[in-house]
PDB file of N, CA and C in Angstrom:
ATOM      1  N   UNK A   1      33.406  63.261  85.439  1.00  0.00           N
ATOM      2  CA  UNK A   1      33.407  62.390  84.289  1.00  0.00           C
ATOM      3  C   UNK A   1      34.408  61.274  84.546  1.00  0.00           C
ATOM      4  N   UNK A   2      33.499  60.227  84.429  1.00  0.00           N
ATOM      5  CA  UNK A   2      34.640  59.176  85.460  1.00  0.00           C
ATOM      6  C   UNK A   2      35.598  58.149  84.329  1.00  0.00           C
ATOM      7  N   UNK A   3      34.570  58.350  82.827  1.00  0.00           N
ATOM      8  CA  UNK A   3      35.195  57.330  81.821  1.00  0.00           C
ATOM      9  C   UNK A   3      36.123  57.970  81.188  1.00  0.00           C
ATOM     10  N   UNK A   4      36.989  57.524  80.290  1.00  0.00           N
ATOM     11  CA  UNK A   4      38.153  57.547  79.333  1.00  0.00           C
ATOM     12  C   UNK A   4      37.258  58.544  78.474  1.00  0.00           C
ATOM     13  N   UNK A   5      37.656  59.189  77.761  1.00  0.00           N
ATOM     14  CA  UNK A   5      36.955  60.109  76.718  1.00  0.00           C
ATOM     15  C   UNK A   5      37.500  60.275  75.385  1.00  0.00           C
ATOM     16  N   UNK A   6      37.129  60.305  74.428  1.00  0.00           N
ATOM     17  CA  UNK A   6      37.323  59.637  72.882  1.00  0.00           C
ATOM     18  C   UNK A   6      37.740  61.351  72.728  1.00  0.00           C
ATOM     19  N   UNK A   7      39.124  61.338  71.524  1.00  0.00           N
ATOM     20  CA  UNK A   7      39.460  62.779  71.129  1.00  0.00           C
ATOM     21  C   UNK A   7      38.501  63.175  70.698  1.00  0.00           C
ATOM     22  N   UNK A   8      37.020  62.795  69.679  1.00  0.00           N
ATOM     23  CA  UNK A   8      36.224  63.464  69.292  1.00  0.00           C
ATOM     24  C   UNK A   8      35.353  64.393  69.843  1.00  0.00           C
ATOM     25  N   UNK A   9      35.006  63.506  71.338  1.00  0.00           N
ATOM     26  CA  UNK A   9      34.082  63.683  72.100  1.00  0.00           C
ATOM     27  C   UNK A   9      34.664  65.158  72.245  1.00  0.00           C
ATOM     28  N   UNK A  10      35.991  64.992  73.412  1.00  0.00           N
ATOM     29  CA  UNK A  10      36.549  66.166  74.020  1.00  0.00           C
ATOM     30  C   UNK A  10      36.255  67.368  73.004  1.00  0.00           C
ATOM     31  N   UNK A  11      36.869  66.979  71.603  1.00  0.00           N
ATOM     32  CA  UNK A  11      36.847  68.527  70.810  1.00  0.00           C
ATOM     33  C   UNK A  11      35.433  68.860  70.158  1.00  0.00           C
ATOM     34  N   UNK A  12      34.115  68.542  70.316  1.00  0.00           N
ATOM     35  CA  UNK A  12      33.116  67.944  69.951  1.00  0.00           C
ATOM     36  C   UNK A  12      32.872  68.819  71.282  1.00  0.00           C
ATOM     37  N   UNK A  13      32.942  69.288  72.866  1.00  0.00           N
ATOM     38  CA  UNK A  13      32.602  69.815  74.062  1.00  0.00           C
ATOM     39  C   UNK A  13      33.901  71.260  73.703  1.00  0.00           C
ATOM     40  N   UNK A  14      34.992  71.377  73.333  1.00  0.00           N
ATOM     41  CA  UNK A  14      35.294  72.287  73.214  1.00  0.00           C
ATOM     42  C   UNK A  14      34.691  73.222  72.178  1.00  0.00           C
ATOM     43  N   UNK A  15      34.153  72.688  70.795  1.00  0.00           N
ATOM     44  CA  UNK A  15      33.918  73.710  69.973  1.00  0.00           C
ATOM     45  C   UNK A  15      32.755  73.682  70.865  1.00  0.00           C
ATOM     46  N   UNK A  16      31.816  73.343  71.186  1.00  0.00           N
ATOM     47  CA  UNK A  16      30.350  73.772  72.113  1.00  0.00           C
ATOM     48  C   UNK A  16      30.757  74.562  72.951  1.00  0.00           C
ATOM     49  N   UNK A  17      31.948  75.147  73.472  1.00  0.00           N
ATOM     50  CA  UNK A  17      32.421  75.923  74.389  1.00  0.00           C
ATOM     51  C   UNK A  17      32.577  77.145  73.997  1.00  0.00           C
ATOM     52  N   UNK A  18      33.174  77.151  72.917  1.00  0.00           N
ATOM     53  CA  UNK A  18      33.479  78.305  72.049  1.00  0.00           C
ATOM     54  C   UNK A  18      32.174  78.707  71.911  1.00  0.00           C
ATOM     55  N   UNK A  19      31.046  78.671  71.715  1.00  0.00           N
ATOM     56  CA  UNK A  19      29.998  79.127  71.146  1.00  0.00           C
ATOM     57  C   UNK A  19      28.808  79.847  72.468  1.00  0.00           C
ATOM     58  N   UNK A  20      29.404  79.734  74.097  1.00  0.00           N
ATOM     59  CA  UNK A  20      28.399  80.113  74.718  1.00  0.00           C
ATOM     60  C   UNK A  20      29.589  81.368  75.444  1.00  0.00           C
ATOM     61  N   UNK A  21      28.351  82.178  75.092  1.00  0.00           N
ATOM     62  CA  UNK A  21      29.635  83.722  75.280  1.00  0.00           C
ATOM     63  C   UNK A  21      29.412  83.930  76.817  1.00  0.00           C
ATOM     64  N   UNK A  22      28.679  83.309  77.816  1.00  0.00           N
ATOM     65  CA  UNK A  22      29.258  83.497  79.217  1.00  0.00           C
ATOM     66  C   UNK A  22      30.219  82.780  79.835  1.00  0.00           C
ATOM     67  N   UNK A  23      30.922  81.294  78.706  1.00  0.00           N
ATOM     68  CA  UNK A  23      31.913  81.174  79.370  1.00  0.00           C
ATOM     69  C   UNK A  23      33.360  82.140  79.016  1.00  0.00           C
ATOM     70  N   UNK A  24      33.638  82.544  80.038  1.00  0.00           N
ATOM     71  CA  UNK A  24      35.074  83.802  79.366  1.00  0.00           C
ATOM     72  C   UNK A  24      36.677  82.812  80.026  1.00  0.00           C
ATOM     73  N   UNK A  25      36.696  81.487  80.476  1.00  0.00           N
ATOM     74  CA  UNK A  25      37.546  80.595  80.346  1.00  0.00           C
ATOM     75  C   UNK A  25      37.440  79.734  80.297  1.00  0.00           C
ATOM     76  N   UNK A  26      38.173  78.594  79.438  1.00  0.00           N
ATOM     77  CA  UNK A  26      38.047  77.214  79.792  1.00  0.00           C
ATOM     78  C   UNK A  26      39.754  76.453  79.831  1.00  0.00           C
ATOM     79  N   UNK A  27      39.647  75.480  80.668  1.00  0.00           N
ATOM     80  CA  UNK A  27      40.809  74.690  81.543  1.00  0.00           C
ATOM     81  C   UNK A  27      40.525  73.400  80.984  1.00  0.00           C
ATOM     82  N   UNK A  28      41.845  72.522  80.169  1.00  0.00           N
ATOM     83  CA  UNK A  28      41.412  71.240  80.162  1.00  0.00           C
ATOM     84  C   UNK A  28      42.225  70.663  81.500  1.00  0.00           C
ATOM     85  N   UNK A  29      41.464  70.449  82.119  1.00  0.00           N
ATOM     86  CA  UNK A  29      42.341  69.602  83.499  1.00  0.00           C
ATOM     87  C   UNK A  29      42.628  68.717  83.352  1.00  0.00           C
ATOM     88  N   UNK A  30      43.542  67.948  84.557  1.00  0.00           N
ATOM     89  CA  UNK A  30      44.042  66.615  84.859  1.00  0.00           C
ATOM     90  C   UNK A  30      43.072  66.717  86.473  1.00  0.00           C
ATOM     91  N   UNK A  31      42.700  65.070  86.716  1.00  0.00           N
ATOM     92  CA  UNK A  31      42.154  65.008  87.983  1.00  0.00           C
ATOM     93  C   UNK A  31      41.083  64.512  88.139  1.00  0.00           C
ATOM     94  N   UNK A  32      40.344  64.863  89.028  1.00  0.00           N
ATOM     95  CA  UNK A  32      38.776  64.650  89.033  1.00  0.00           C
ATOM     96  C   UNK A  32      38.090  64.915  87.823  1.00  0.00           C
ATOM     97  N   UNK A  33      38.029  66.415  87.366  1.00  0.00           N
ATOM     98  CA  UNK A  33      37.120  66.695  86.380  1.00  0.00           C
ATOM     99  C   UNK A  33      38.222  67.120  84.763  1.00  0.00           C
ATOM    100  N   UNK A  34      37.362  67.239  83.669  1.00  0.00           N
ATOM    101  CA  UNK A  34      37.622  66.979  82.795  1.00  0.00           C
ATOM    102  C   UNK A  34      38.302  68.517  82.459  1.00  0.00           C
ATOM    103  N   UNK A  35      37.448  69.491  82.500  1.00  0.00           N
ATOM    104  CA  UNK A  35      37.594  70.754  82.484  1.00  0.00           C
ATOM    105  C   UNK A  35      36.968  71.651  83.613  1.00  0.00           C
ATOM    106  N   UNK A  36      37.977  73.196  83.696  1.00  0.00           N
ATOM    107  CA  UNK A  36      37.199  74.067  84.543  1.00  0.00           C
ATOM    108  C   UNK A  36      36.736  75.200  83.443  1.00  0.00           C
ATOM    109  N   UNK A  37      35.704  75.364  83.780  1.00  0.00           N
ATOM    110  CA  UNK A  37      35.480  76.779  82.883  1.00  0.00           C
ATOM    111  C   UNK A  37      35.434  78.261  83.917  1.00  0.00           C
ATOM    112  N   UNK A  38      35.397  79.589  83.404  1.00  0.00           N
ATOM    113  CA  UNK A  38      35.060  80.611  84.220  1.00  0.00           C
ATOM    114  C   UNK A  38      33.870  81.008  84.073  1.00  0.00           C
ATOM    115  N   UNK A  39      32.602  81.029  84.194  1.00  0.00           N
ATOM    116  CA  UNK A  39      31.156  81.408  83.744  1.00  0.00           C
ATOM    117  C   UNK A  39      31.164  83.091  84.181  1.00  0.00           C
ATOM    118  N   UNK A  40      30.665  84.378  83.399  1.00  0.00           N
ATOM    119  CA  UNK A  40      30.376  85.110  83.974  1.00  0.00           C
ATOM    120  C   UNK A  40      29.182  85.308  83.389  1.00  0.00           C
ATOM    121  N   UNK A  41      27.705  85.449  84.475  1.00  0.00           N
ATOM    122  CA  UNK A  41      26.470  85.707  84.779  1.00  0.00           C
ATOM    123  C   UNK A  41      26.154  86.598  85.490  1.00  0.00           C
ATOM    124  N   UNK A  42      24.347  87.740  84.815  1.00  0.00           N
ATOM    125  CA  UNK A  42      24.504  88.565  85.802  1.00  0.00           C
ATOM    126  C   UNK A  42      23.776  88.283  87.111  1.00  0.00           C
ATOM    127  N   UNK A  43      23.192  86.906  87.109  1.00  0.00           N
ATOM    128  CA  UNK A  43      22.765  86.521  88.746  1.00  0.00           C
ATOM    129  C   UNK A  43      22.216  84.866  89.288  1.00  0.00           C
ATOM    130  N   UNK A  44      22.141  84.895  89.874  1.00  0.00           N
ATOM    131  CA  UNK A  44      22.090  83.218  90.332  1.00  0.00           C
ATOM    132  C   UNK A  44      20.962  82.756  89.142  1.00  0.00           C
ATOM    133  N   UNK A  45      19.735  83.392  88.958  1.00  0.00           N
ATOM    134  CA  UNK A  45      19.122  83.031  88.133  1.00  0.00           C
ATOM    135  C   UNK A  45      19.605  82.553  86.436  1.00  0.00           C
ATOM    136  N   UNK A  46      20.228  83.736  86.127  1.00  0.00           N
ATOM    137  CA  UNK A  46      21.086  83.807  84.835  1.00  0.00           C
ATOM    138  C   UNK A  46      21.836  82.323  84.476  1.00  0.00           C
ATOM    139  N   UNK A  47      22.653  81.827  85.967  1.00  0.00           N
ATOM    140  CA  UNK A  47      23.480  81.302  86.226  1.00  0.00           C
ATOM    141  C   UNK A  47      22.563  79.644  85.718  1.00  0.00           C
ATOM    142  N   UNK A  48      21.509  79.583  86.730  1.00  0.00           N
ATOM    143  CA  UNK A  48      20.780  78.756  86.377  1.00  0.00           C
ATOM    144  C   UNK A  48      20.061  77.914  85.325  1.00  0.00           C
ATOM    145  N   UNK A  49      19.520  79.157  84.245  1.00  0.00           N
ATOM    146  CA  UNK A  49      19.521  79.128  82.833  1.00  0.00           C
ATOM    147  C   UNK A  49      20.503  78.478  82.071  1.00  0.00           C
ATOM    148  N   UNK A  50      21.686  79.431  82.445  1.00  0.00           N
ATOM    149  CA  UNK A  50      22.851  78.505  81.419  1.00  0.00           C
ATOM    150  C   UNK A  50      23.047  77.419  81.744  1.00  0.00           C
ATOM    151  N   UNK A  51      22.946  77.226  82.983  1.00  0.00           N
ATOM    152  CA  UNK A  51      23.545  76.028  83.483  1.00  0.00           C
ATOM    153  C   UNK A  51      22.579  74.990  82.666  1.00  0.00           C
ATOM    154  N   UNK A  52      21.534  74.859  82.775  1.00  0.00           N
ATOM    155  CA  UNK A  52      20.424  74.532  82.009  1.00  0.00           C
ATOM    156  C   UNK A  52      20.398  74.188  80.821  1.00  0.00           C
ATOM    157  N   UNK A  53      20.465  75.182  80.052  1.00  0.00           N
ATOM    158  CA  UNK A  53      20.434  75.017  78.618  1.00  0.00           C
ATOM    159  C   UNK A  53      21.557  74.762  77.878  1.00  0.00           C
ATOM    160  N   UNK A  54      22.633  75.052  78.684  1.00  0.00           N
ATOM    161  CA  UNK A  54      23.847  75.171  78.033  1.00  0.00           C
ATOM    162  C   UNK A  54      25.333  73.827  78.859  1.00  0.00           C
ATOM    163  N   UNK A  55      25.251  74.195  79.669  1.00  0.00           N
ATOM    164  CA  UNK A  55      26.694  73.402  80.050  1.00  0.00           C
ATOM    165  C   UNK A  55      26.151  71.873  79.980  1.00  0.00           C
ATOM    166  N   UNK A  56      24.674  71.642  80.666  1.00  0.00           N
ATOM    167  CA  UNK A  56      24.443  70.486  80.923  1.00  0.00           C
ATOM    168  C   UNK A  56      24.295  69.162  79.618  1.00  0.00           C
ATOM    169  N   UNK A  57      24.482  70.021  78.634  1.00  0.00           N
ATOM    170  CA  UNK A  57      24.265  69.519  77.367  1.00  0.00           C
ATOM    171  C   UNK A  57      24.931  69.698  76.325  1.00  0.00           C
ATOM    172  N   UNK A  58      26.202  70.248  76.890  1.00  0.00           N
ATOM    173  CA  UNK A  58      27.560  70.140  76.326  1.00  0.00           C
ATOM    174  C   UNK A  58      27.943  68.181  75.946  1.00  0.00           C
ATOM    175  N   UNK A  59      28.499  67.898  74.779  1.00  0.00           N
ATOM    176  CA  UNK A  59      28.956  66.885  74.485  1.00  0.00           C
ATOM    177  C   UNK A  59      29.564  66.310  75.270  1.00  0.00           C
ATOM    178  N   UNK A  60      29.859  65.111  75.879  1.00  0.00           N
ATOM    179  CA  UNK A  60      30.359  64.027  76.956  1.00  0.00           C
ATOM    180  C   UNK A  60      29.940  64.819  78.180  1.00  0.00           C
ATOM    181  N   UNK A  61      29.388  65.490  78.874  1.00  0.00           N
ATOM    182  CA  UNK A  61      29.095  66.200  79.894  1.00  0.00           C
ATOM    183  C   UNK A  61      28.689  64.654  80.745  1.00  0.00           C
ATOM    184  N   UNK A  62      28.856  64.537  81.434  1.00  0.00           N
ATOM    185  CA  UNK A  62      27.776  63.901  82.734  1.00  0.00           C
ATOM    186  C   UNK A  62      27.843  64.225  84.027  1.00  0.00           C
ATOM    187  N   UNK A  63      28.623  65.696  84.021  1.00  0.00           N
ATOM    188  CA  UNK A  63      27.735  66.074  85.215  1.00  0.00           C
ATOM    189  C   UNK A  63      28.365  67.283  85.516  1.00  0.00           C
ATOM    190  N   UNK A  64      27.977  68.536  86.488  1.00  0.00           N
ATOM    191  CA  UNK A  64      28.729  69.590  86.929  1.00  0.00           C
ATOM    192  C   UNK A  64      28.422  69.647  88.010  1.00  0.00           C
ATOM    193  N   UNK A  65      30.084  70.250  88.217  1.00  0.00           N
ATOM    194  CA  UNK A  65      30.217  70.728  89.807  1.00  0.00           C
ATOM    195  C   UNK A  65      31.086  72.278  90.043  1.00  0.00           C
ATOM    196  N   UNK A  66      29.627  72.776  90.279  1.00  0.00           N
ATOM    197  CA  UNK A  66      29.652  74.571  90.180  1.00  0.00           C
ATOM    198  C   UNK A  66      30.243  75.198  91.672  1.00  0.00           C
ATOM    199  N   UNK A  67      31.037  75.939  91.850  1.00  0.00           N
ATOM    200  CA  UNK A  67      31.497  76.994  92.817  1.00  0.00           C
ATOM    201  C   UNK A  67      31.100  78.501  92.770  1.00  0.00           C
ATOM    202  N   UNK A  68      30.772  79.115  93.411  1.00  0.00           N
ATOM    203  CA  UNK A  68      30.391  80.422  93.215  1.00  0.00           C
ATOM    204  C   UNK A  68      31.395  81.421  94.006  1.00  0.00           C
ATOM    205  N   UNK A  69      32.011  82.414  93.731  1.00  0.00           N
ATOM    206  CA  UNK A  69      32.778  83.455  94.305  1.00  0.00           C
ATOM    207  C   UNK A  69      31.879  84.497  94.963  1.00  0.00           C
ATOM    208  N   UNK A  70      32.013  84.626  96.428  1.00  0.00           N
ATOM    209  CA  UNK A  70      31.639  85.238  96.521  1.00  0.00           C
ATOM    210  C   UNK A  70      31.637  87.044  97.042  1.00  0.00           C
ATOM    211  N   UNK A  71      33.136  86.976  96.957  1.00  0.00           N
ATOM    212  CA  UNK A  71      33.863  88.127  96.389  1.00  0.00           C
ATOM    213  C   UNK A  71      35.182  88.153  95.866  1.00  0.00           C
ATOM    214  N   UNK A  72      35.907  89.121  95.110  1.00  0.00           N
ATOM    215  CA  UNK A  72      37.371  88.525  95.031  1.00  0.00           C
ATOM    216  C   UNK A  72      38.229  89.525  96.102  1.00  0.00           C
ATOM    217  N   UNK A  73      38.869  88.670  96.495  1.00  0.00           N
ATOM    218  CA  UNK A  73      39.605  89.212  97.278  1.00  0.00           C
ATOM    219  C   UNK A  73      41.265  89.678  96.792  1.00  0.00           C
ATOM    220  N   UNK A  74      41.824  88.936  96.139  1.00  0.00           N
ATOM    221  CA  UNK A  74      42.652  89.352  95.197  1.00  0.00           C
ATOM    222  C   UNK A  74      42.991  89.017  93.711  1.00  0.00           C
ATOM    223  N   UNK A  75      42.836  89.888  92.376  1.00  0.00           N
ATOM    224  CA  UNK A  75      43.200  89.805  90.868  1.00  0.00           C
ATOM    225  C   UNK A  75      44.073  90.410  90.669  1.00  0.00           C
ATOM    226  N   UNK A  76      45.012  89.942  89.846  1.00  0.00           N
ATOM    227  CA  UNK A  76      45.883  90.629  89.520  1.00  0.00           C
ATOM    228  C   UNK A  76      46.684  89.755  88.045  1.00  0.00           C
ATOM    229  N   UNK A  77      47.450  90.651  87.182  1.00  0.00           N
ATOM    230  CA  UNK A  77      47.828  90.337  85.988  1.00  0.00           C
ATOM    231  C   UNK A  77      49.451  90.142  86.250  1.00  0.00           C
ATOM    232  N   UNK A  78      49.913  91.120  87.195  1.00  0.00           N
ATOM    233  CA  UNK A  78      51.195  91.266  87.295  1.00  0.00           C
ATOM    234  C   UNK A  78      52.092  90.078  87.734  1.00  0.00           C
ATOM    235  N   UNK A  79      52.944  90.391  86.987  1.00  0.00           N
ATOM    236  CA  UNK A  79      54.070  89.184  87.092  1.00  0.00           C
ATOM    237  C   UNK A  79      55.062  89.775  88.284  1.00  0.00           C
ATOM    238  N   UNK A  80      55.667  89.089  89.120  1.00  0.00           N
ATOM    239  CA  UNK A  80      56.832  90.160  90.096  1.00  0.00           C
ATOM    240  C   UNK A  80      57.913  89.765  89.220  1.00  0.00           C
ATOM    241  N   UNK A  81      58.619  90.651  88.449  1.00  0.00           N
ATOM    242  CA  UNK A  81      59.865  90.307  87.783  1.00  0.00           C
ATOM    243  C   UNK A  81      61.342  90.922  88.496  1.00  0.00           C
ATOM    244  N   UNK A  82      61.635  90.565  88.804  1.00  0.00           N
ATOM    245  CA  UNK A  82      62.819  90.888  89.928  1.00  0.00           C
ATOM    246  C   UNK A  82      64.155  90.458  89.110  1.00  0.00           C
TER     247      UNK A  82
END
């Protein structure tokens, strides 16, 4: 998203965020893109659909750029508190 973006717009794409229960995070970034979200789907197809019906037509959207994991290699919650 390459233009300036109006506060409405942005919160106008966040409440649309709130409302699609495969995204389980969203990131307002600085940078290239506007936001990252975390999508969890149960398969490329799934993935496709939403992508489809849902992200691409999120408010100010003009465009996505999807990554796929294709295993995790490390999660973790823990803080090292020393």
């Amino acid at each position: 998203m390459g233009r300036r973006k109006e506060q409405s717009e942005l919160a106008a794409s966040e409440d649309a965020m709130q409302e699609i229960p495969e995204v389980m995070e969203c990131y307002h970034m600085t940078g290239e893109f506007e936001y990252l979200l975390r999508v969890v789907v149960s398969d490329m197809a799934d993935f496709e659909r939403r992508h489809n019906e849902s992200l691409t037509r999120l408010p100010c959207v003009a465009g996505v750029n999807s990554n796929v994991a294709m295993r995790t290699v490390r999660k973790t919650t823990e803080l090292p508190l020393t």
